[in-house]
Protein backbone atom coordinates (compact mmCIF):
# COMPACT_ATOMS: atom_id res chain seq x y z
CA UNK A 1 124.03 191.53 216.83
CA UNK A 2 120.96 190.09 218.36
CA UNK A 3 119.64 190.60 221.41
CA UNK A 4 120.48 187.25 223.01
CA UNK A 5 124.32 188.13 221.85
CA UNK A 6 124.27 191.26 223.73
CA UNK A 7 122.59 189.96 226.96
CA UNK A 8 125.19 187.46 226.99
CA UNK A 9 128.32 189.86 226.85
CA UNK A 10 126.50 192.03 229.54
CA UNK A 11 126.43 189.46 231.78
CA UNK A 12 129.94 188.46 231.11
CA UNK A 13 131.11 192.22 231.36
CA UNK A 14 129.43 192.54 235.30
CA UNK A 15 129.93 189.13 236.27
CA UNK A 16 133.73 189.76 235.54
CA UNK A 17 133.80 193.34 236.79
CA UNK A 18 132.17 191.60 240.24
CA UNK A 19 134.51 189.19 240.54
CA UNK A 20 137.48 191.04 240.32
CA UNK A 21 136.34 194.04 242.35
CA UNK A 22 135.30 191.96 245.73
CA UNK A 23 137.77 191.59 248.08
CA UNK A 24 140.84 192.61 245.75
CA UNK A 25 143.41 191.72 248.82
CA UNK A 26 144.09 188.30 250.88
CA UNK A 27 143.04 188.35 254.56
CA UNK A 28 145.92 188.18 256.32
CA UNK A 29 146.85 187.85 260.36
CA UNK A 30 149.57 190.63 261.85
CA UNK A 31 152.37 189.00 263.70
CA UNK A 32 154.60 190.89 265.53
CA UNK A 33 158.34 189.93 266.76
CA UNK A 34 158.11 191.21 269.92
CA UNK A 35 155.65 189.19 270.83
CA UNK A 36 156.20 185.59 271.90
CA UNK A 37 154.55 182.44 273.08
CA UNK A 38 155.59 183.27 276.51
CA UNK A 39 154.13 186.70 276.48
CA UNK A 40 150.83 185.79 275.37
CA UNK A 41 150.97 182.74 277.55
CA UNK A 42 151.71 185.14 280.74
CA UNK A 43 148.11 187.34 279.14
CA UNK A 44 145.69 184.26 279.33
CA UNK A 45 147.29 182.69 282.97
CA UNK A 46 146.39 186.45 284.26
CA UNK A 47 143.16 186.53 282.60
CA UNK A 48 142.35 183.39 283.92
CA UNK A 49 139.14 183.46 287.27
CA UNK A 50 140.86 180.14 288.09
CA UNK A 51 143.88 182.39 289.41
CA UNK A 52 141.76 183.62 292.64
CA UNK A 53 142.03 180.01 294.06
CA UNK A 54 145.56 180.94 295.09
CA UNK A 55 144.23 183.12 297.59
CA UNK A 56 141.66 181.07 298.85
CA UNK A 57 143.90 177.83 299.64
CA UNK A 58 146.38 180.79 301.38
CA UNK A 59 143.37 181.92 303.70
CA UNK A 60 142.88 177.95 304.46
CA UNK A 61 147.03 177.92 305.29
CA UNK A 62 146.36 181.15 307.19
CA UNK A 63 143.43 179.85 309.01
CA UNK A 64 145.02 176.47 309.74
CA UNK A 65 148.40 177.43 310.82
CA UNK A 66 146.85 179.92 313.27
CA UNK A 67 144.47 177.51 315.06
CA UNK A 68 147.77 175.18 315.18
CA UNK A 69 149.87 177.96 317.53
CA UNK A 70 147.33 178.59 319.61
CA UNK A 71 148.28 177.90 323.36
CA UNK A 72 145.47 175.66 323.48
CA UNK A 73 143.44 172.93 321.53
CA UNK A 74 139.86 174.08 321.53
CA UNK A 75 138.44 177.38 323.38
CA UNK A 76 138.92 177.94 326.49
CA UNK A 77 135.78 178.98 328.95
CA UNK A 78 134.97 180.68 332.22
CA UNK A 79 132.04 179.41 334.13
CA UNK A 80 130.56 181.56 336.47
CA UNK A 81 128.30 180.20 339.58
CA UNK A 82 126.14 181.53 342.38
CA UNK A 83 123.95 179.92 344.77
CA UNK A 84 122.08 181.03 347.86
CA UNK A 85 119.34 180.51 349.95
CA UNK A 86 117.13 183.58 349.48
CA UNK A 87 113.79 182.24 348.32
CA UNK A 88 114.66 178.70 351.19
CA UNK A 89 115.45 179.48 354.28
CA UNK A 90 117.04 182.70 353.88
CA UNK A 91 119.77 182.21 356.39
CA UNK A 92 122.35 183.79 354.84
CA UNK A 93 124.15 180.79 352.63
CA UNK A 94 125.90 182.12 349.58
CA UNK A 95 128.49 180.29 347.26
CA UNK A 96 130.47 182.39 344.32
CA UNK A 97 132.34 179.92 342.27
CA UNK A 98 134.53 180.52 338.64
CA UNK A 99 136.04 178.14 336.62
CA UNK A 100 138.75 178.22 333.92
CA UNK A 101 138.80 175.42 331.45
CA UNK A 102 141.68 175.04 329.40
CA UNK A 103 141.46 171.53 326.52
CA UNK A 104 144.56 170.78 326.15
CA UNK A 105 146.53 169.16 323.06
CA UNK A 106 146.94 165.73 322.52
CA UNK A 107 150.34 164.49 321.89
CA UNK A 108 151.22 165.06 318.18
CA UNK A 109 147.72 166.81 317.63
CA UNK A 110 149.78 170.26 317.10
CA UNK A 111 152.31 169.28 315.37
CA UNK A 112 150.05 167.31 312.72
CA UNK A 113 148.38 170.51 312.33
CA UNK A 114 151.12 172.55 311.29
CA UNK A 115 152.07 169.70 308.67
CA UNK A 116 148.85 169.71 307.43
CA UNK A 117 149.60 173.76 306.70
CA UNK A 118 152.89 172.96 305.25
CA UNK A 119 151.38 170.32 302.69
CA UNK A 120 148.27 172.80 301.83
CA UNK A 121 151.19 175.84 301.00
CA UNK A 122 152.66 173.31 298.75
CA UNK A 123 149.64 173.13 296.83
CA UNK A 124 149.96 176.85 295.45
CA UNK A 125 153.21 176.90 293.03
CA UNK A 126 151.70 173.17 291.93
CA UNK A 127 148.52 174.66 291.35
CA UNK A 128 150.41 177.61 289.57
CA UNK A 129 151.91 175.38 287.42
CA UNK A 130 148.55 173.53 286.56
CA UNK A 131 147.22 176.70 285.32
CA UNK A 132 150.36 177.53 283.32
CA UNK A 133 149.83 174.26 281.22
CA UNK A 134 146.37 175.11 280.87
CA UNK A 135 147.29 178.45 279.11
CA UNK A 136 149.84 177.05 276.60
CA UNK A 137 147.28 174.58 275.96
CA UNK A 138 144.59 177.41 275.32
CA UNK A 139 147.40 180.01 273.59
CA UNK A 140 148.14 176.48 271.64
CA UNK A 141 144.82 176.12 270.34
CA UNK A 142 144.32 179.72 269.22
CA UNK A 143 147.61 180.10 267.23
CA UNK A 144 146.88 177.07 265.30
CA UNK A 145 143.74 177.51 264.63
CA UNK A 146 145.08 180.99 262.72
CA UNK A 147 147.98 178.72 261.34
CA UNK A 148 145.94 176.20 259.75
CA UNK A 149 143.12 178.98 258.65
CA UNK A 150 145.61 181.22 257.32
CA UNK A 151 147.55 178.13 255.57
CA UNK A 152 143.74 177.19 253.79
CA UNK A 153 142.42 180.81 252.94
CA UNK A 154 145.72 182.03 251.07
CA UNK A 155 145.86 178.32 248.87
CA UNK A 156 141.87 179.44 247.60
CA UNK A 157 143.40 182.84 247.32
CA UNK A 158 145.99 181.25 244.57
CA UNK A 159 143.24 179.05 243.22
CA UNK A 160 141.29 182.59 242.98
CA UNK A 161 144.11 184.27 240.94
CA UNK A 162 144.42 181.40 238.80
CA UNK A 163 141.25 181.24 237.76
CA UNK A 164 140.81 185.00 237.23
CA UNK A 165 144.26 184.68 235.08
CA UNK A 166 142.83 181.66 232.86
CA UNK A 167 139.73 183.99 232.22
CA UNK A 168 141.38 186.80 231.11
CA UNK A 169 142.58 184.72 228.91
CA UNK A 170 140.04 182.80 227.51
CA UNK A 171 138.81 186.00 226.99
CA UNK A 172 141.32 187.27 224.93
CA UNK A 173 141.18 184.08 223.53
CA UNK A 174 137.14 185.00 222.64
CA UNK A 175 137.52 188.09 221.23
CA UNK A 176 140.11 186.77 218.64
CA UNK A 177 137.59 184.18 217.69
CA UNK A 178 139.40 181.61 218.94
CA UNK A 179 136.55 179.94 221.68
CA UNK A 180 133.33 179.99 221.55
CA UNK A 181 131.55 182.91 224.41
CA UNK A 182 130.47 179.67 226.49
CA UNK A 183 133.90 178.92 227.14
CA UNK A 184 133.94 182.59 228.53
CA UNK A 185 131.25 182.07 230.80
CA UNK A 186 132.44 178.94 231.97
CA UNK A 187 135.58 180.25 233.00
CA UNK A 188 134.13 182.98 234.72
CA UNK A 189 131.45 180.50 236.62
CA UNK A 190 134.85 178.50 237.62
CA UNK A 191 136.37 182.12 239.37
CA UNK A 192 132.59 182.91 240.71
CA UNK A 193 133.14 179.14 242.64
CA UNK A 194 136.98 179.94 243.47
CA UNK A 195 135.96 184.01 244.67
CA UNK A 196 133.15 181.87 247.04
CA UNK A 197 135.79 178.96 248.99
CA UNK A 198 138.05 182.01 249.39
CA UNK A 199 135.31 183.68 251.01
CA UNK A 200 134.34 181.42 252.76
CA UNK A 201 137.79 180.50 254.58
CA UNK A 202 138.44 183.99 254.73
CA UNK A 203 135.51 184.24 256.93
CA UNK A 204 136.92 181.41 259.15
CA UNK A 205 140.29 183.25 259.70
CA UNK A 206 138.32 186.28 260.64
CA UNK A 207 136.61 184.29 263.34
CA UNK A 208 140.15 182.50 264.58
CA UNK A 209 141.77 185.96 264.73
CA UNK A 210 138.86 187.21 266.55
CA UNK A 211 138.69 184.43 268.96
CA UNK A 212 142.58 185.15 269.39
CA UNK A 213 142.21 189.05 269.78
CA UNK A 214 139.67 188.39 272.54
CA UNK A 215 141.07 186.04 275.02
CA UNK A 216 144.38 187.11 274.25
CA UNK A 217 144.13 190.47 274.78
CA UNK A 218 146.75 191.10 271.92
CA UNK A 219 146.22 192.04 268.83
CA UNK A 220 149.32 190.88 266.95
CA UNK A 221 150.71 186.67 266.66
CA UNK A 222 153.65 185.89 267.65
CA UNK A 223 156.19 186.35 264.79
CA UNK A 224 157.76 182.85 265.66
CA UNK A 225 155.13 180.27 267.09
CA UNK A 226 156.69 176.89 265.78
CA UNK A 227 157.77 174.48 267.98
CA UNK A 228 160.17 171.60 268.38
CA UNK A 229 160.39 168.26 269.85
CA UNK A 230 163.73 167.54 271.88
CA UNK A 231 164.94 164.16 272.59
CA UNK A 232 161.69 162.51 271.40
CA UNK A 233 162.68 162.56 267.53
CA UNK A 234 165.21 160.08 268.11
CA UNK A 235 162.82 157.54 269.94
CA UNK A 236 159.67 155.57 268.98
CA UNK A 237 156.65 156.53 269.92
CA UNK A 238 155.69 153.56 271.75
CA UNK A 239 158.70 153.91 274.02
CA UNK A 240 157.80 157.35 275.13
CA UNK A 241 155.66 158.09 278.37
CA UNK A 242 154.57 160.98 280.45
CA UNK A 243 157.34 162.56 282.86
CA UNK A 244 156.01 162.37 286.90
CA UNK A 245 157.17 166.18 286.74
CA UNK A 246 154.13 167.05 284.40
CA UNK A 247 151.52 170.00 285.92
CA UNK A 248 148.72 167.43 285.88
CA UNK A 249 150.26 165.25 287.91
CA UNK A 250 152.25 167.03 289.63
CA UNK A 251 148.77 169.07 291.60
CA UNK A 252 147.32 165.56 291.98
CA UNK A 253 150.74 164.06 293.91
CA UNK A 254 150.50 167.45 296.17
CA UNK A 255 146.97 167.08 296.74
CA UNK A 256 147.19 163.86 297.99
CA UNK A 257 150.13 164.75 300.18
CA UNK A 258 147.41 166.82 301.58
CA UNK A 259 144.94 164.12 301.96
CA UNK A 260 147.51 162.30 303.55
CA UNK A 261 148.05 164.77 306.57
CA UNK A 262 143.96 164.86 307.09
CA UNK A 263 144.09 161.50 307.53
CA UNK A 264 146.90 162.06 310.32
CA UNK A 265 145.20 164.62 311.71
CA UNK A 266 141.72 162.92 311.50
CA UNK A 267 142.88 160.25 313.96
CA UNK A 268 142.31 163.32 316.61
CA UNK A 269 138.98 164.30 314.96
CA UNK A 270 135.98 163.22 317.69
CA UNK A 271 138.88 162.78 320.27
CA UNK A 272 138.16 163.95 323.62
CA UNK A 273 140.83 166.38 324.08
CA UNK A 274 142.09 166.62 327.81
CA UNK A 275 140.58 169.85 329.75
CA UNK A 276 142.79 171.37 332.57
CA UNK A 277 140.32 173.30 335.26
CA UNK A 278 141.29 176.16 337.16
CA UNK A 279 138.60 177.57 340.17
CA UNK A 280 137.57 180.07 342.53
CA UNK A 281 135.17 179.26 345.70
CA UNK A 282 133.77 181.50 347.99
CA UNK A 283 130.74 180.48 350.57
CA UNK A 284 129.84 180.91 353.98
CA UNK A 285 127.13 178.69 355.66
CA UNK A 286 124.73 181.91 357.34
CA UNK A 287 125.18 185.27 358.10
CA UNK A 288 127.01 184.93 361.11
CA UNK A 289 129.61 182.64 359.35
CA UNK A 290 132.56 184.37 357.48
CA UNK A 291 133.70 183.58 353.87
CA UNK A 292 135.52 180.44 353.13
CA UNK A 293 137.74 181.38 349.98
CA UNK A 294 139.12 178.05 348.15
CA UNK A 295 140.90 177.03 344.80
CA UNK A 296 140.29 174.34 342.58
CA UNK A 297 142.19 172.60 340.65
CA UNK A 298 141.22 169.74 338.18
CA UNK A 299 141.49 167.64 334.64
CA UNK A 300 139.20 165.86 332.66
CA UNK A 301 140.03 163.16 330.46
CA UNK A 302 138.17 160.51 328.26
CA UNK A 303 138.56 156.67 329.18
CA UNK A 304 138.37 155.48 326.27
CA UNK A 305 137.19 157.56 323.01
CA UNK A 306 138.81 155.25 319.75
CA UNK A 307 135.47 154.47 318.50
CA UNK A 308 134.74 157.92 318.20
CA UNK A 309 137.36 158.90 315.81
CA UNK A 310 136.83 155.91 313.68
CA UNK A 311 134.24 157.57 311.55
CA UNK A 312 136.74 160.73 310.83
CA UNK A 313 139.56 158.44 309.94
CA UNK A 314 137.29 155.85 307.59
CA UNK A 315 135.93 159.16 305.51
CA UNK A 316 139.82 160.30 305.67
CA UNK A 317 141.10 157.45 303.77
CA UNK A 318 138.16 157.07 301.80
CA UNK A 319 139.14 160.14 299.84
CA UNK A 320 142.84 159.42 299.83
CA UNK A 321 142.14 155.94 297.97
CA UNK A 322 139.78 158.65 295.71
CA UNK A 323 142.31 160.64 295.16
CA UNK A 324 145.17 157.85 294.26
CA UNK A 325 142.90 156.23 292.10
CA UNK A 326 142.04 159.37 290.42
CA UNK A 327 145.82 159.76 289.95
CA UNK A 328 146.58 156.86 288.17
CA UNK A 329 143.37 156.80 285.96
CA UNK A 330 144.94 160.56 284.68
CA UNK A 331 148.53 159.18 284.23
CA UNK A 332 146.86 156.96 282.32
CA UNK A 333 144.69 159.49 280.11
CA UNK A 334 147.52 161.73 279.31
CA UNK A 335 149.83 158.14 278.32
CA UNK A 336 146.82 157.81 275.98
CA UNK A 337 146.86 161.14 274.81
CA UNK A 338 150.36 161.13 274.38
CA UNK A 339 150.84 157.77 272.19
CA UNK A 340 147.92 159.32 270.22
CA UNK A 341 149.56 162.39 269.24
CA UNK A 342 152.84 160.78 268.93
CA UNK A 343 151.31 158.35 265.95
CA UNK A 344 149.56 160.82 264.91
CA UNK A 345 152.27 163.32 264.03
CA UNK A 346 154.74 159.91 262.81
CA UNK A 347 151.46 158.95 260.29
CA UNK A 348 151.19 162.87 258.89
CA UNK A 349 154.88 162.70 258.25
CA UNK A 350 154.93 159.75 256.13
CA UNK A 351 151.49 160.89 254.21
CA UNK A 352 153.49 163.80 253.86
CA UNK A 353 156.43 162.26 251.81
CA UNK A 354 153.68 160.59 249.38
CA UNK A 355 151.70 163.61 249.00
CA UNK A 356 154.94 165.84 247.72
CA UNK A 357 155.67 163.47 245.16
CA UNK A 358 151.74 163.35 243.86
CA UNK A 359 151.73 167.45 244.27
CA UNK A 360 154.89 167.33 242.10
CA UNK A 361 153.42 165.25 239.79
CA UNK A 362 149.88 167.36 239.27
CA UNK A 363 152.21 170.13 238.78
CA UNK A 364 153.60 168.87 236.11
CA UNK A 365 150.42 167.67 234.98
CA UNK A 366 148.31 171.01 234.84
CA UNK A 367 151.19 172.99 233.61
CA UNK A 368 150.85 170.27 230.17
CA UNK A 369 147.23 170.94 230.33
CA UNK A 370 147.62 174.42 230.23
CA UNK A 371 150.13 174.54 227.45
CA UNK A 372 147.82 172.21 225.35
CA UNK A 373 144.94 174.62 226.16
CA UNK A 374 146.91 177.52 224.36
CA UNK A 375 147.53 175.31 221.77
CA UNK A 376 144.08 174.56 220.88
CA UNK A 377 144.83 170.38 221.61
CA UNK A 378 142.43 169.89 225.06
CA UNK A 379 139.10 171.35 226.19
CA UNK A 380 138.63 174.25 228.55
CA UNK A 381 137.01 171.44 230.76
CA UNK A 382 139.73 169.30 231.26
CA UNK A 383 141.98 172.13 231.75
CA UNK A 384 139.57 173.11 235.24
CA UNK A 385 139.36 169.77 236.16
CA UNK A 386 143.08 169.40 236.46
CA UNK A 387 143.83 172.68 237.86
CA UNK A 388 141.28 171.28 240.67
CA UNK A 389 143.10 168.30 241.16
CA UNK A 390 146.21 170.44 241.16
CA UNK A 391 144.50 172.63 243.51
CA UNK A 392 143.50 170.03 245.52
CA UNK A 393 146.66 168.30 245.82
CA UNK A 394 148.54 171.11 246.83
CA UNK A 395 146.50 172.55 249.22
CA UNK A 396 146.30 168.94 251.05
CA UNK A 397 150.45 169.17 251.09
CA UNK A 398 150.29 172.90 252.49
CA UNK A 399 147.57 171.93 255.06
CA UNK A 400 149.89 168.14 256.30
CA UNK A 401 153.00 170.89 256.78
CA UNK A 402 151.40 173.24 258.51
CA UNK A 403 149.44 170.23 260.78
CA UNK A 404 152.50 168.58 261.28
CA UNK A 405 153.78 171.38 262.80
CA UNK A 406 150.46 171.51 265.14
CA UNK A 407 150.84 168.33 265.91
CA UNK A 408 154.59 168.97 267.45
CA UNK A 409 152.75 171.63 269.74
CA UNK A 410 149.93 169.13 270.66
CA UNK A 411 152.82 166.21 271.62
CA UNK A 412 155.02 169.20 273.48
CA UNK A 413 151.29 170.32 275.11
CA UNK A 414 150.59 166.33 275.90
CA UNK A 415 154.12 166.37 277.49
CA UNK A 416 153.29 169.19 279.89
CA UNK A 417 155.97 171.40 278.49
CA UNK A 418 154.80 175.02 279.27
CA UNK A 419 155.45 178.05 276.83
């Protein structure tokens, strides 16, 4: 045998025993029955910073609804004053004098503040709910992304066996003198390119799981994580819109409640409230006067003070009309959204129905190929080329199942349905 002969089944030999060897198992993600959508759902809304806002709009509830039952509208404050004529004439005059003022609340002032408590407590299970949607949406995007990953990696793990099956037996094939050796390395360069894709994808489900693992906190799927639509299969798309009870909305509408009652209350903001004035007097004239003791009583009140609160009221409505248009320009983002995913998932189900019947067909097709192969009547390159149309074919069927099932998540997540 020459030496060129015996390089080339050297090669053949490690190349083989390489392929083989790597990575002898499919990657696969642990799921887990007892865990759920719900459960993971509940790990990600605690993990979330976002959560600490609760508190902080229940200290502005605190700090609101305790200026509100105060007895009075503003602080109250003592004045104390003496006057006498010690470095004048020095005869003795001396006046002590303390007053007490008290602002008072204008009429509807108080109770506008304790609305404006009421509306801002609202806020919290609305804001709750916000943050729920936010982690489906998250716990969503993770558990697909391992769906559609897994779905990809285990079709190049097929295409990997298959391709490590049609060696073995072109080698077989070889060593009977049947084929020539170049068909042998040819079929081994066509596992070396099937060993690499799986690779590859099995690198991507690594990262998915990984990115799972750590935001999750768990380390096992949910062993059910499909999802269905309800009433919405039996309409068209175009006829469906987004419920008023969805989270998104649903913080905005409470929010502007909210602005609504600063606006109220802003009417009294640069008001003069009304000050009620309680005093003290004592004073004597000289020293051989007695003390005079007195007590004052008085009230302060402004003439006219609408200008004043103008300002307040203007930058009060201001971001009402913000708010409101914000509002509708969001209805009309997730209506958008919606109708997207909606076509979206109708268009994947009709590719779908074509794509079976072309997978069923390639099926057919390769597994002719493949007999005509053993029987000597095609090529070993036509055989690869249809096994990677096959190949091809069936992994874009696997992948349109598996999306179309995404895309039912992404509609019930466009919804605002929580998990």
């Amino acid at each position: 045998m020459s030496l060129r002969a015996i390089l080339f089944s050297v090669l053949i030999t490690l190349a083989a025993s390489f392929s083989h060897n790597l990575l002898a198992e499919i990657v696969t993600p642990e799921r887990s029955d007892a865990v759920t959508l719900t459960t993971v759902t509940d790990m990600v809304y605690q993990r979330n910073p976002a959560q600490q806002m609760d508190s902080t709009i229940q200290q502005q509830v605190n700090a609101n609804t305790d200026r509100a039952n105060t007895l009075f509208a503003d602080v109250s404050t003592v004045n104390l004053r003496h006057q006498n004529d010690v470095v004048g004439t020095s005869n003795g005059l001396q006046e002590w004098e303390a007053n007490l003022e008290m602002p008072l609340w204008l009429p509807g002032q108080k109770q506008q503040q304790l609305a404006l408590s009421d509306t801002m407590l609202a806020e919290i299970p609305a804001y709750k709910q916000a943050l729920r949607l936010q982690a489906s949406g998250k716990v969503r995007e993770l558990i697909w992304n391992v769906a559609l990953a897994e779905t990809a990696t285990k079709q190049a793990w097929q295409a990997w066996q298959t391709a490590q099956q049609l060696e073995s037996d072109v080698k077989t094939r070889v060593t009977a003198g049947e084929l020539a050796n170049t068909e042998l390395l040819l079929a081994n360069t066509n596992v070396l390119e099937m060993r690499s894709k799986y690779l590859q994808l099995a690198a991507e489900l690594e990262h998915a799981i990984s990115s799972y693992t750590h935001i999750t906190g768990q380390q096992f799927l949910p062993g059910n994580y499909e999802e269905s639509l309800p009433e919405l299969e039996f309409k068209h798309h175009a006829e469906i819109i987004v419920n008023q009870q969805h989270p998104a909305l649903m913080i905005l509408d409470q929010q502007i409640t909210t602005l609504r009652a600063k606006q109220e209350l802003a009417k009294f903001d640069g008001a003069v409230n009304p000050s009620l004035s309680v005093g003290i007097k004592r004073e004597r004239g000289d020293r051989a006067d007695g003390y005079d003791n007195s007590v004052g009583l008085g009230i302060t009140f402004a003439l006219d003070d609408k200008v004043y609160r103008q300002p307040a009221v203007a930058e009060a409505a201001r971001a009402l009309a913000d708010a409101e248009i914000a509002r509708k320009q969001l209805e009309r983002q997730l209506n958008i959204t919606l109708f997207s995913a909606l076509h979206d998932l109708e268009t994947k189900r009709q590719q779908l129905e074509l794509i079976a019947q072309k997978d069923a067909a390639t099926q057919k097709y390769v597994a002719l190929q493949q007999r005509s192969f053993e029987l000597g009547e095609t090529d070993l390159v036509s055989l690869l080329r249809s096994q990677e149309l096959a190949n091809e074919s069936h992994s874009r069927k696997q992948a349109l199942e598996i999306d179309i099932k995404h895309m039912i998540a992404s509609v019930n997540q466009a919804m605002g349905m929580l998990l």
